[in-house]
C-alpha atoms as a PDB file:
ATOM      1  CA  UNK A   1       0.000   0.000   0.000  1.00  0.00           C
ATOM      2  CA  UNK A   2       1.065   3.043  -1.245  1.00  0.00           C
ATOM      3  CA  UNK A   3       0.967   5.859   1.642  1.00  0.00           C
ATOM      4  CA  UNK A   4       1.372   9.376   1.438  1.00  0.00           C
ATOM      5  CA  UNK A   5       1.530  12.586   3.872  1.00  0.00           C
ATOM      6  CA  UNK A   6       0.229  15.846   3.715  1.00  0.00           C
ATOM      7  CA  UNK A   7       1.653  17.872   6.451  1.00  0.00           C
ATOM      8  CA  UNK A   8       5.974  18.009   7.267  1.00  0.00           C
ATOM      9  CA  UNK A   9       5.520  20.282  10.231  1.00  0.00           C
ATOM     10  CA  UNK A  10       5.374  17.330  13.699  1.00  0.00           C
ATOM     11  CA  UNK A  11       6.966  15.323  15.051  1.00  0.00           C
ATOM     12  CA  UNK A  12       4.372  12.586  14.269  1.00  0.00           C
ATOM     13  CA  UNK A  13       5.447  12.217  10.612  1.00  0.00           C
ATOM     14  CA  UNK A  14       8.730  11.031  11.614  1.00  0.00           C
ATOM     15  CA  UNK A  15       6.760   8.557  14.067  1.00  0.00           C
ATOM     16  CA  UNK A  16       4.471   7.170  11.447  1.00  0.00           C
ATOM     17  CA  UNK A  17       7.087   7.502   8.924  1.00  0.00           C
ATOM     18  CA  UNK A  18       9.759   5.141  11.367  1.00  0.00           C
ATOM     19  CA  UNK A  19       7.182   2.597  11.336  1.00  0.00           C
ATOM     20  CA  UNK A  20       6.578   1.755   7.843  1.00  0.00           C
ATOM     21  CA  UNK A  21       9.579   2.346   6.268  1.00  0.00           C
ATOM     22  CA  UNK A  22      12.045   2.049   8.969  1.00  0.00           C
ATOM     23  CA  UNK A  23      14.569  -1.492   9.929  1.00  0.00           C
ATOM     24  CA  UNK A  24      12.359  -4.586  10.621  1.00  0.00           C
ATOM     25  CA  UNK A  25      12.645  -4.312  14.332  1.00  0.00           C
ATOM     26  CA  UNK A  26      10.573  -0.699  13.976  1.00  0.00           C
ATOM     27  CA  UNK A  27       7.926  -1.588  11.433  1.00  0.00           C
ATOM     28  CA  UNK A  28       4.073  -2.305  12.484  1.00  0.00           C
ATOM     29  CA  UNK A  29       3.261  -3.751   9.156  1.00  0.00           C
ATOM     30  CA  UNK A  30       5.778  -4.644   6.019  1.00  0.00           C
ATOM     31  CA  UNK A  31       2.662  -4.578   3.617  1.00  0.00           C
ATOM     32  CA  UNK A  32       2.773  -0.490   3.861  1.00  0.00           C
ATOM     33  CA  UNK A  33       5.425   2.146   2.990  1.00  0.00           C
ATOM     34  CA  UNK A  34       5.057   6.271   2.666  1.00  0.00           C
ATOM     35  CA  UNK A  35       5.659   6.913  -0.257  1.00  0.00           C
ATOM     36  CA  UNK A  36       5.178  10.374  -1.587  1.00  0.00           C
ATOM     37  CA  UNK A  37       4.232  14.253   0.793  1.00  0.00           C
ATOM     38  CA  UNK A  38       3.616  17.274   0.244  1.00  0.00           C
ATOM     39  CA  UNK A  39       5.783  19.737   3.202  1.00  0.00           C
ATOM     40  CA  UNK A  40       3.093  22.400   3.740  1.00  0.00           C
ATOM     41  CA  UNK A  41       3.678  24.489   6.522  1.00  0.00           C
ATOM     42  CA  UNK A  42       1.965  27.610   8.166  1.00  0.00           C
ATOM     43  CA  UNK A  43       3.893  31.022   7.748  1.00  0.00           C
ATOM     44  CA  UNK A  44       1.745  32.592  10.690  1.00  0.00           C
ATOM     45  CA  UNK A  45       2.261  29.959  13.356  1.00  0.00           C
ATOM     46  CA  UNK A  46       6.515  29.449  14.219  1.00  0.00           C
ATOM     47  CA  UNK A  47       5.471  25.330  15.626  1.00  0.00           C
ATOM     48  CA  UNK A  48       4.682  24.809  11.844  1.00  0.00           C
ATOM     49  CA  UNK A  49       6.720  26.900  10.335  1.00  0.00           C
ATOM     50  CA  UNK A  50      10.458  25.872  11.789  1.00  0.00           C
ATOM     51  CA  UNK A  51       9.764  22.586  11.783  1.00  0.00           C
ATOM     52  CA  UNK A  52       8.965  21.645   8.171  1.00  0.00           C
ATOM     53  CA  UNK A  53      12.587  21.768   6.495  1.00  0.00           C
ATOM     54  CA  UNK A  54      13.668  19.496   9.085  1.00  0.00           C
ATOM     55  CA  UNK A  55      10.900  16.520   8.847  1.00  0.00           C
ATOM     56  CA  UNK A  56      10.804  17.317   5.125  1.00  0.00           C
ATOM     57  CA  UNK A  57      15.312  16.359   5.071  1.00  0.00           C
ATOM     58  CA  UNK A  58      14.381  13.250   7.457  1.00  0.00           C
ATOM     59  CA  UNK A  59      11.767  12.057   5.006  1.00  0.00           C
ATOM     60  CA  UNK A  60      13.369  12.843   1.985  1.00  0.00           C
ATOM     61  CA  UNK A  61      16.761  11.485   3.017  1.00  0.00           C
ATOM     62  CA  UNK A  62      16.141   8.907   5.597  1.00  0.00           C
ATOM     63  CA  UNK A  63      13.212   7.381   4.269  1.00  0.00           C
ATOM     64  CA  UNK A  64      13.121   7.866   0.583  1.00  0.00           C
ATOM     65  CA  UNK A  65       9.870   9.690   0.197  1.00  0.00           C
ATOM     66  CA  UNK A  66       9.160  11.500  -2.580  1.00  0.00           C
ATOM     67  CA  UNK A  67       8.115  15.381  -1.926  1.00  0.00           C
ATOM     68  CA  UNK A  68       5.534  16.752  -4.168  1.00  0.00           C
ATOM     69  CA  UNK A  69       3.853  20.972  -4.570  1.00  0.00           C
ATOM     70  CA  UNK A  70       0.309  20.009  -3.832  1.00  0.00           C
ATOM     71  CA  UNK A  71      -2.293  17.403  -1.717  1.00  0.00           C
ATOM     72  CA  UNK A  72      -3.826  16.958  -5.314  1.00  0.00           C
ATOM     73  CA  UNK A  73      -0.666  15.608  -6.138  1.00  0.00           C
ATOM     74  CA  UNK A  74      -0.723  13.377  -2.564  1.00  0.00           C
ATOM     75  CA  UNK A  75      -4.060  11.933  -3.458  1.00  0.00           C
ATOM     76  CA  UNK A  76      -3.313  10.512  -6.975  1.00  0.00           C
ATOM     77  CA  UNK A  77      -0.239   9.139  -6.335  1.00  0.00           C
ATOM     78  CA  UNK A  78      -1.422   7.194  -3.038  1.00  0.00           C
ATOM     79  CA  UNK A  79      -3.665   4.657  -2.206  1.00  0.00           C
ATOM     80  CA  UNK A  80      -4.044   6.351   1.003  1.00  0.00           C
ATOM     81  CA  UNK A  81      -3.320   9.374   2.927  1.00  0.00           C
ATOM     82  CA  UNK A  82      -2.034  11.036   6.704  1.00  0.00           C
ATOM     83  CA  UNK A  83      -3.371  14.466   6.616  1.00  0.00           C
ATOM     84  CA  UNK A  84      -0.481  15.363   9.476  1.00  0.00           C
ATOM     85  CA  UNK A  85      -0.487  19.467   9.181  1.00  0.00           C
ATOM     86  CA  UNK A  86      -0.064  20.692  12.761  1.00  0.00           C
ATOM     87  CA  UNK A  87      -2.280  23.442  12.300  1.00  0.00           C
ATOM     88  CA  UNK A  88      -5.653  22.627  12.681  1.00  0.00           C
ATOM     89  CA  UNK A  89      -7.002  25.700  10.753  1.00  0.00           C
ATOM     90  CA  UNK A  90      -5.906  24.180   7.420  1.00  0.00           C
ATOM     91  CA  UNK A  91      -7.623  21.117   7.610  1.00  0.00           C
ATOM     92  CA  UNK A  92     -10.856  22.302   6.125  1.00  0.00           C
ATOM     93  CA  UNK A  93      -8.936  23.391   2.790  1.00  0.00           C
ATOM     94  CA  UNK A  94      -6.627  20.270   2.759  1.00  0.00           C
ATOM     95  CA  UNK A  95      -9.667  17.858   3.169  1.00  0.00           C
ATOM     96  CA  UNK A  96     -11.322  19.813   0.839  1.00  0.00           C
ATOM     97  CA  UNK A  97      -8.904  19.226  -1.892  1.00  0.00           C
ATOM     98  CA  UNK A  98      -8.285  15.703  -1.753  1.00  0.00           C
ATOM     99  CA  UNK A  99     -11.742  14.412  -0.326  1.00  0.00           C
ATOM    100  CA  UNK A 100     -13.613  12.454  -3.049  1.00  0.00           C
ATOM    101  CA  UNK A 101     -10.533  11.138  -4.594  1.00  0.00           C
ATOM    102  CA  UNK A 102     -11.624   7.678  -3.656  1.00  0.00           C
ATOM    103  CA  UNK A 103      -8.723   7.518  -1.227  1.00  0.00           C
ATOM    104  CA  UNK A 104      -8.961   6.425   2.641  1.00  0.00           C
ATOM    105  CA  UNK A 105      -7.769   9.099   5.137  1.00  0.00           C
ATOM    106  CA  UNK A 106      -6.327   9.863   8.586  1.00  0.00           C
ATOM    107  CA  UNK A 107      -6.402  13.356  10.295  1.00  0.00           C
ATOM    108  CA  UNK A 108      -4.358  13.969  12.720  1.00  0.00           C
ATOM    109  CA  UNK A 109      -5.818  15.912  15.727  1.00  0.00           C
ATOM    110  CA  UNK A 110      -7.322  18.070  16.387  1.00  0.00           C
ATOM    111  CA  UNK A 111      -9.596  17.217  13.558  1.00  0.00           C
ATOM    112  CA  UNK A 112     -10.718  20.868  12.819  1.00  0.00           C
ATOM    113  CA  UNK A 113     -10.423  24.537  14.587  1.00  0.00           C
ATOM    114  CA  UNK A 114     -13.807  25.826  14.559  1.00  0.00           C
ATOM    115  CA  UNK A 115     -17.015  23.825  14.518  1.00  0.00           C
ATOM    116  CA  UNK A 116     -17.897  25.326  11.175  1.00  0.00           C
ATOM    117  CA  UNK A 117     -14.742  23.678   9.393  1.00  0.00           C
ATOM    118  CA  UNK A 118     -15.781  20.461  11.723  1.00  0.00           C
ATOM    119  CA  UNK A 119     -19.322  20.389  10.275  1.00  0.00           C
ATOM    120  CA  UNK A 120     -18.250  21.212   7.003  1.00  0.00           C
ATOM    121  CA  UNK A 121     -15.503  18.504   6.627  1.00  0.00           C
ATOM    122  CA  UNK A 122     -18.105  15.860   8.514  1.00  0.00           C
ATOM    123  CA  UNK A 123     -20.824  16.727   5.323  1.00  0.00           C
ATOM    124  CA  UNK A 124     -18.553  16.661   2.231  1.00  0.00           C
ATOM    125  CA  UNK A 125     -16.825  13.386   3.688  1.00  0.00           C
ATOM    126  CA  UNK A 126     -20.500  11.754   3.583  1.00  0.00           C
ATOM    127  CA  UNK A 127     -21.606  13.723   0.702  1.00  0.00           C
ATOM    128  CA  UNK A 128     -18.396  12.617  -1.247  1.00  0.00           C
ATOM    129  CA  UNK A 129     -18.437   9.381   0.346  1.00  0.00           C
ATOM    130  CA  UNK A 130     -14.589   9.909   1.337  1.00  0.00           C
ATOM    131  CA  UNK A 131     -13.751   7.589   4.374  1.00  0.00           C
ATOM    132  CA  UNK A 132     -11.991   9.369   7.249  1.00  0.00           C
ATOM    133  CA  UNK A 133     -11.162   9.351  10.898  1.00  0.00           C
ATOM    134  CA  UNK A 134      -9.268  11.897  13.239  1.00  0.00           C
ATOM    135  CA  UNK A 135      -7.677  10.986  16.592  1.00  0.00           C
ATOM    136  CA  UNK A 136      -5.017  11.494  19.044  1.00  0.00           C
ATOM    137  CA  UNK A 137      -2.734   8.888  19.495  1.00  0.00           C
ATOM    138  CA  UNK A 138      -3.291   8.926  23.788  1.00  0.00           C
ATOM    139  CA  UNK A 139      -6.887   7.826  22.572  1.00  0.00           C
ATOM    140  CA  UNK A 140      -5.467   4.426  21.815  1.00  0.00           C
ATOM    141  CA  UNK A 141      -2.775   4.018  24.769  1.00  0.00           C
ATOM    142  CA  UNK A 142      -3.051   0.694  25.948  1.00  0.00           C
ATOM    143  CA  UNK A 143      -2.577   2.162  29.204  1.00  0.00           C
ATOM    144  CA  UNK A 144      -6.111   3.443  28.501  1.00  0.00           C
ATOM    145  CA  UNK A 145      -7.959   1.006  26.666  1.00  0.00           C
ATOM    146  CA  UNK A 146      -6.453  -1.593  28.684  1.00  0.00           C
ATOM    147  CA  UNK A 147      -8.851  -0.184  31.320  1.00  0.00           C
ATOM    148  CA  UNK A 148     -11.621   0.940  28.816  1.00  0.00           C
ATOM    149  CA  UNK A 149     -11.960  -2.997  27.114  1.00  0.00           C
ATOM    150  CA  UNK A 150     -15.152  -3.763  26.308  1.00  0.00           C
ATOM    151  CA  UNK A 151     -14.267  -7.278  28.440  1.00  0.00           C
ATOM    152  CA  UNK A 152     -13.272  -5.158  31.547  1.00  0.00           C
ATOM    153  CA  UNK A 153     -15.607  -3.313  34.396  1.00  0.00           C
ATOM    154  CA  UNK A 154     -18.067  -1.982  32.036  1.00  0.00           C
ATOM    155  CA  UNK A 155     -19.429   1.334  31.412  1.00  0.00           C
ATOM    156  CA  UNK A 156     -17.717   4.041  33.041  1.00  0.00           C
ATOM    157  CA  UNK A 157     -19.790   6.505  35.562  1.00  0.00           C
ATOM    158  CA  UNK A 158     -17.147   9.287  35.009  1.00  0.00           C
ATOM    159  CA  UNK A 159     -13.818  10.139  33.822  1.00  0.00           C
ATOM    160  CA  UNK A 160     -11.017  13.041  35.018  1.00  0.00           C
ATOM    161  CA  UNK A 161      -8.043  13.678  32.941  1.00  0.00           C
ATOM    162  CA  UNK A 162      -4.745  15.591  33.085  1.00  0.00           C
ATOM    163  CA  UNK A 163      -2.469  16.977  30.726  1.00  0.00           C
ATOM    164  CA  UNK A 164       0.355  19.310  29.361  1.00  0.00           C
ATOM    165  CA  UNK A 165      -1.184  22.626  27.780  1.00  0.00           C
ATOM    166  CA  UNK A 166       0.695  25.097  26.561  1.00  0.00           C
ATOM    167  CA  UNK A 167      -0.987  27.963  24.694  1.00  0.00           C
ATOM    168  CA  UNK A 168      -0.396  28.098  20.701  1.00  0.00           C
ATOM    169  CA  UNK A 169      -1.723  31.656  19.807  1.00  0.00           C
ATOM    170  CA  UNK A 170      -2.972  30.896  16.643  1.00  0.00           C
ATOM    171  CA  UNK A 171      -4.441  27.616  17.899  1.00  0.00           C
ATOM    172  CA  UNK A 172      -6.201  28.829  21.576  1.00  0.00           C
ATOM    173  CA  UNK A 173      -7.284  27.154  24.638  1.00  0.00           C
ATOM    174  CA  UNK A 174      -8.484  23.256  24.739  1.00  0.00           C
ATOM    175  CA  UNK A 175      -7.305  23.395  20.871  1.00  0.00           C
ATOM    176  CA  UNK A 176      -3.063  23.022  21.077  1.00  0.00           C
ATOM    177  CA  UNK A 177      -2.566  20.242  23.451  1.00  0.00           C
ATOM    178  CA  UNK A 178      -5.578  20.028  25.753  1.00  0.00           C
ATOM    179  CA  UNK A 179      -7.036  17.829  22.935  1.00  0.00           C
ATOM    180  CA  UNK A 180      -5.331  14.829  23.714  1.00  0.00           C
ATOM    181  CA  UNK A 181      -6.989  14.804  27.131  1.00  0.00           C
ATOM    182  CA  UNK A 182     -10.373  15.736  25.587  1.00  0.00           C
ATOM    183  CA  UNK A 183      -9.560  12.492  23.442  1.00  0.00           C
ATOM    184  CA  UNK A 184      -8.925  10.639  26.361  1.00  0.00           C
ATOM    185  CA  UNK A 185     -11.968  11.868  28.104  1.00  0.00           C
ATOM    186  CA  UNK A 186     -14.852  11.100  24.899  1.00  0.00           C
ATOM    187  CA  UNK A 187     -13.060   7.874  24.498  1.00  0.00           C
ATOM    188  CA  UNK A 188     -14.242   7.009  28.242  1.00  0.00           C
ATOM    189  CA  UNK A 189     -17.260   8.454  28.098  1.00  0.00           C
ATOM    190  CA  UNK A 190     -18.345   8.801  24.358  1.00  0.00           C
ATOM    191  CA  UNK A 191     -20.652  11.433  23.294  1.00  0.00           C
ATOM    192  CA  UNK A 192     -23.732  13.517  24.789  1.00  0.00           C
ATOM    193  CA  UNK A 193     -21.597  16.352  26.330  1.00  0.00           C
ATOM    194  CA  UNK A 194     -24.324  18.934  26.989  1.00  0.00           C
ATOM    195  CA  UNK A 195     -22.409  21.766  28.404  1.00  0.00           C
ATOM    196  CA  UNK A 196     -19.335  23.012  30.143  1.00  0.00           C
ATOM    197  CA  UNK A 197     -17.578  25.401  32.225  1.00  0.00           C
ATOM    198  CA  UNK A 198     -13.890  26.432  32.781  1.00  0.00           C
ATOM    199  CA  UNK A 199     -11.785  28.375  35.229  1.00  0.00           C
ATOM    200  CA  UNK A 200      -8.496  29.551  33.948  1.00  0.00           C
ATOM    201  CA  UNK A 201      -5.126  30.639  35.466  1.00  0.00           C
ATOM    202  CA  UNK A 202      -2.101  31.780  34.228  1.00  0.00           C
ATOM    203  CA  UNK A 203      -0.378  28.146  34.965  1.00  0.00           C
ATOM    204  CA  UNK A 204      -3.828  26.315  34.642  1.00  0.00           C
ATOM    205  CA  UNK A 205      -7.131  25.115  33.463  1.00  0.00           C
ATOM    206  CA  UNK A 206      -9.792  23.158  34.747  1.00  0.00           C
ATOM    207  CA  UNK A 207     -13.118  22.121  32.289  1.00  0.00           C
ATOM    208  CA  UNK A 208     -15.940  20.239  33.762  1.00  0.00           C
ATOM    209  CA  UNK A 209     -18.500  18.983  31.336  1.00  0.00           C
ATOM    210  CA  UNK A 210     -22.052  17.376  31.809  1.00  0.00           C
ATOM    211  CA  UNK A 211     -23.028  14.515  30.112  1.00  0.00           C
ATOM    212  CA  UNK A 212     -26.720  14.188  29.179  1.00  0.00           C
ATOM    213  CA  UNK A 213     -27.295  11.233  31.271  1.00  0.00           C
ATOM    214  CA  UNK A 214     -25.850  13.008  34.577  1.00  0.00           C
ATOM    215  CA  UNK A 215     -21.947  11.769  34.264  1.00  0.00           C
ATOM    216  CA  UNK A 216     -19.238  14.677  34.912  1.00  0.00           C
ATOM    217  CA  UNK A 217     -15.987  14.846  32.931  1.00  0.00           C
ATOM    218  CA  UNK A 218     -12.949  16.949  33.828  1.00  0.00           C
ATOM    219  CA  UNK A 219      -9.649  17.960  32.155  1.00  0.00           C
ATOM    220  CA  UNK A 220      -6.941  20.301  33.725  1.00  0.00           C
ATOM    221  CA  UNK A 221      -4.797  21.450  31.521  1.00  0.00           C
ATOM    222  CA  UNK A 222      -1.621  22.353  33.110  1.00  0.00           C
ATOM    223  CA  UNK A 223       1.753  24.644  31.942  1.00  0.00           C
ATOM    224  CA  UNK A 224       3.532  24.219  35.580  1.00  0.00           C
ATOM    225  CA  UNK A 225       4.375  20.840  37.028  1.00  0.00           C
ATOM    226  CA  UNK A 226       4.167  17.549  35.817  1.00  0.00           C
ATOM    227  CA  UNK A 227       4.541  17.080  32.219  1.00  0.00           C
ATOM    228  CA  UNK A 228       2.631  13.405  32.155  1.00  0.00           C
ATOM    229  CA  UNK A 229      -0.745  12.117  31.031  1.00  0.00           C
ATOM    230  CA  UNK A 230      -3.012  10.590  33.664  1.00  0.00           C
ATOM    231  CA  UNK A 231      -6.435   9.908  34.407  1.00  0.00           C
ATOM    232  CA  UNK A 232      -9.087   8.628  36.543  1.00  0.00           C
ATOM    233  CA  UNK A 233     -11.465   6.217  35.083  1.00  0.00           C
ATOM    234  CA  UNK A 234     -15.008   5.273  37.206  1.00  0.00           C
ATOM    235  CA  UNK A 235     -16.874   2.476  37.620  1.00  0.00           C
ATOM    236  CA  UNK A 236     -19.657   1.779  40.277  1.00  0.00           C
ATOM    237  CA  UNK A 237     -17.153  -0.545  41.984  1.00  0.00           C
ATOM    238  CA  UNK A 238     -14.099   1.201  41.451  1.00  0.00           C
ATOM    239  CA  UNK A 239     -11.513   4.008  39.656  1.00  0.00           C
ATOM    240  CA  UNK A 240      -8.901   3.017  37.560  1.00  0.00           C
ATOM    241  CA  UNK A 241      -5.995   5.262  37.564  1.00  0.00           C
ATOM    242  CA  UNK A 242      -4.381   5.755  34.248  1.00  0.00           C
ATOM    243  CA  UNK A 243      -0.564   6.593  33.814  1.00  0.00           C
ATOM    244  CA  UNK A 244       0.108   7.027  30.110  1.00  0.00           C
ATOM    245  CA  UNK A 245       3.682   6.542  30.400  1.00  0.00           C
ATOM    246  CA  UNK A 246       2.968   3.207  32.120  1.00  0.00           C
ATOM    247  CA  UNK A 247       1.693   1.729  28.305  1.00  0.00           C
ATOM    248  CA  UNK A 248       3.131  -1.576  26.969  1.00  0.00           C
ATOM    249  CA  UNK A 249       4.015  -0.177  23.705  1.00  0.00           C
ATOM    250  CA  UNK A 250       4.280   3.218  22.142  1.00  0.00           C
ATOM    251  CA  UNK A 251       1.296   4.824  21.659  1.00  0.00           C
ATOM    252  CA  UNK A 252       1.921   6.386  17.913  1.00  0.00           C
ATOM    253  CA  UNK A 253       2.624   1.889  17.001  1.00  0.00           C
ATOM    254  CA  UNK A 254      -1.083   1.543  18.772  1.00  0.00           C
ATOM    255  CA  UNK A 255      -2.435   3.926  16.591  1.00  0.00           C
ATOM    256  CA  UNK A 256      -1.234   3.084  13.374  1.00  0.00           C
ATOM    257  CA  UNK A 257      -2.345  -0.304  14.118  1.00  0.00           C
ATOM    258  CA  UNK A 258      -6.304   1.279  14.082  1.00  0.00           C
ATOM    259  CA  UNK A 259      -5.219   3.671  11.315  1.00  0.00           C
ATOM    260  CA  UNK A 260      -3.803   0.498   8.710  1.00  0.00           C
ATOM    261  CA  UNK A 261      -6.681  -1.501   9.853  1.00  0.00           C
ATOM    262  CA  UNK A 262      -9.200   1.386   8.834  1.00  0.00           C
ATOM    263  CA  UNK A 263      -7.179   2.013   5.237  1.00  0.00           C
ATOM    264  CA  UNK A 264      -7.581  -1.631   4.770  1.00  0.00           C
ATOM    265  CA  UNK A 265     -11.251  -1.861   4.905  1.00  0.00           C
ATOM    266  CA  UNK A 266     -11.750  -1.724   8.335  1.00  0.00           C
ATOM    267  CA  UNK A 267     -14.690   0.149  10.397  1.00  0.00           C
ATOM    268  CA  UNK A 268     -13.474   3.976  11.769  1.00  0.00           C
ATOM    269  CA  UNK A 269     -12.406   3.622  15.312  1.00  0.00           C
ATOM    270  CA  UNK A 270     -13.659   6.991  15.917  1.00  0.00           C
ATOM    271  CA  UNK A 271     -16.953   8.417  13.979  1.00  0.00           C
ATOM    272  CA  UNK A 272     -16.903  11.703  12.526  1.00  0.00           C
ATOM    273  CA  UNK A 273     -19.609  12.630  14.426  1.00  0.00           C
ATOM    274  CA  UNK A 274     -17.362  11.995  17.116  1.00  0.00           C
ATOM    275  CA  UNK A 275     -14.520  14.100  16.182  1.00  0.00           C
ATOM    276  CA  UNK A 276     -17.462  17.274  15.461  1.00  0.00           C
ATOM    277  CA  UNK A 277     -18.979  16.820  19.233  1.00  0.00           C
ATOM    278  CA  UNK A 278     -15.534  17.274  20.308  1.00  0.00           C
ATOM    279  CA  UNK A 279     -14.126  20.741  18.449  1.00  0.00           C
ATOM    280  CA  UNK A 280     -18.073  21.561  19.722  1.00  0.00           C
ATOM    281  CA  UNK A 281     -16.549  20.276  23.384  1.00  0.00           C
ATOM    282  CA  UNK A 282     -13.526  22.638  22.594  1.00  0.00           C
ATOM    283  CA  UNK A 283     -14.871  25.937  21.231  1.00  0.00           C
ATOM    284  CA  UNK A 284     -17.417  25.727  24.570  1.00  0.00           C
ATOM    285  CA  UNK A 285     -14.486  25.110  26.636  1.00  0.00           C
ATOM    286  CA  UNK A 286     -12.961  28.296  25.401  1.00  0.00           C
ATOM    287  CA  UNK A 287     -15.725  30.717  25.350  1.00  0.00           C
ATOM    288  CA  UNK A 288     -16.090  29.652  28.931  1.00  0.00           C
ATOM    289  CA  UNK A 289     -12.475  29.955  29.640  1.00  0.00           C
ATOM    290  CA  UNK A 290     -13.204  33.658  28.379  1.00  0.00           C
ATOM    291  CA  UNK A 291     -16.268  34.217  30.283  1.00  0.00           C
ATOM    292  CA  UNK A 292     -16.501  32.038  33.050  1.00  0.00           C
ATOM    293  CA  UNK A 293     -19.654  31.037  31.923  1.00  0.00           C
ATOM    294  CA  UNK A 294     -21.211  27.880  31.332  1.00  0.00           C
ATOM    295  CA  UNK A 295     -21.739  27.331  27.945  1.00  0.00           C
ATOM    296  CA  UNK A 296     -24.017  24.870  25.993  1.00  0.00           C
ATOM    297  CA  UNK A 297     -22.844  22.812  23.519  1.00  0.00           C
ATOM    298  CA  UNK A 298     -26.338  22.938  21.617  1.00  0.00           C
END
């Protein structure tokens, strides 16, 4: 299978791009190889921007992919495709151009910026019939899902979760890195978020959202202190504590394992409508971080 990559400005392009076309010992899956991306890159925001020549050397020269001027150009010479662009506000336009191509793709998070590129992208992929998922990687930790298995406790009553968050100007609030603890939190609870509210510091945030049914999810988001992922997962009979750097195997490998199932014919892991309910979760969480205010998501 014939891979390509639209998007040279992360880290996670190396990640994905070390596991299919790295030494045996690295690769998930031999039957897969990136072939061909195009660098992109956002002038505006400086964690694009002085990132891509760098990833764009290590795939070129390391790896042997091919760089190419356009996500047109991605599309037809793939048989499927990592939209990887850092910046979440050119997702809409990238989608956009290579959705309906007939071609099998992966967002990387945070699946949109607004909830009017996230609706948008959510109707042309089922108007074009283009097959997609977004997620963060922490969604599919097995230090999580090994305490989210559909063979384990059962449904959880709750779920609080903890994370880095810096601020990215051009990408505010919940949207830079409090995402992967939003993933964390929908995939223990799933959807029916009705509303939120946030209190914000200079070294902190806290978001509490109410599930329809009565459940309460937090995330803090935190620039001061510990660095590391964790959660707390309840059940009536007990909490699970979740330590993300406790996981059995690297969490990009666990997701590229759901993403090479899903380009292979495989169901999404996480619906669209999903990945919409949480930018929805998102933009809430920062007009309250504004206002103070709780803030529907309806």
């Amino acid at each position: 299978m014939k891979i390509g990559i639209i998007g040279l400005d992360t880290s996670h392009v190396s990640a994905f791009t070390k596991f299919l076309n790295g030494a045996e010992g690295e690769k998930v899956t031999s039957e897969a190889r990136v072939m061909v991306a195009f660098p992109g890159g956002s002038p505006d925001m400086a964690a694009s921007r002085d990132r891509v020549e760098g990833f764009t050397s290590e795939l070129r020269d390391t790896y042997g992919v091919s760089m190419v001027d356009s996500p047109e150009a991605v599309a037809e010479a793939s048989d499927a495709i990592l939209l990887c662009s850092v910046d979440g506000r050119v997702h809409r336009d990238q989608f956009f151009r290579i959705a309906g191509a007939g071609k099998p793709i992966f967002i990387d998070k945070p699946f949109a910026s607004s909830v009017s590129d996230a609706e948008a992208m959510a109707d042309l992929a089922a108007r074009s019939g283009t097959r997609a998922f977004c997620s963060s990687a922490l969604r599919f930790s097995t230090a999580l899902t090994d305490v989210l298995n559909p063979e384990g406790p059962g449904t959880a009553t709750g779920a609080d979760f903890c994370g880095p968050m810096a601020i990215e100007p051009t990408s505010p609030g919940f949207f830079w890195y409090g995402v992967h603890t939003v993933e964390m939190l929908f995939a223990s609870l799933g959807t029916g978020c009705q509303s939120v509210v946030a209190s914000s510091t200079d070294d902190h945030d806290c978001l509490i959202g109410v599930w329809g049914d009565g459940r309460l999810g937090t995330i803090r988001g935190n620039r001061t202190g510990d660095n590391g992922f964790h959660g707390l997962v309840h059940f009536a009979a007990h909490t699970a504590h979740i330590d993300i750097a406790t996981a059995s195997r690297p969490f990009f490998s666990s997701l590229l394992e759901e993403v090479m199932n899903f380009f292979n014919g495989g169901e999404s892991p996480v619906p669209l409508e999903t990945s919409v309910e949480m930018v929805r979760f998102m933009e809430a969480g920062n007009r309250s971080r504004e206002s103070g205010e709780v803030v529907s998501l309806r």
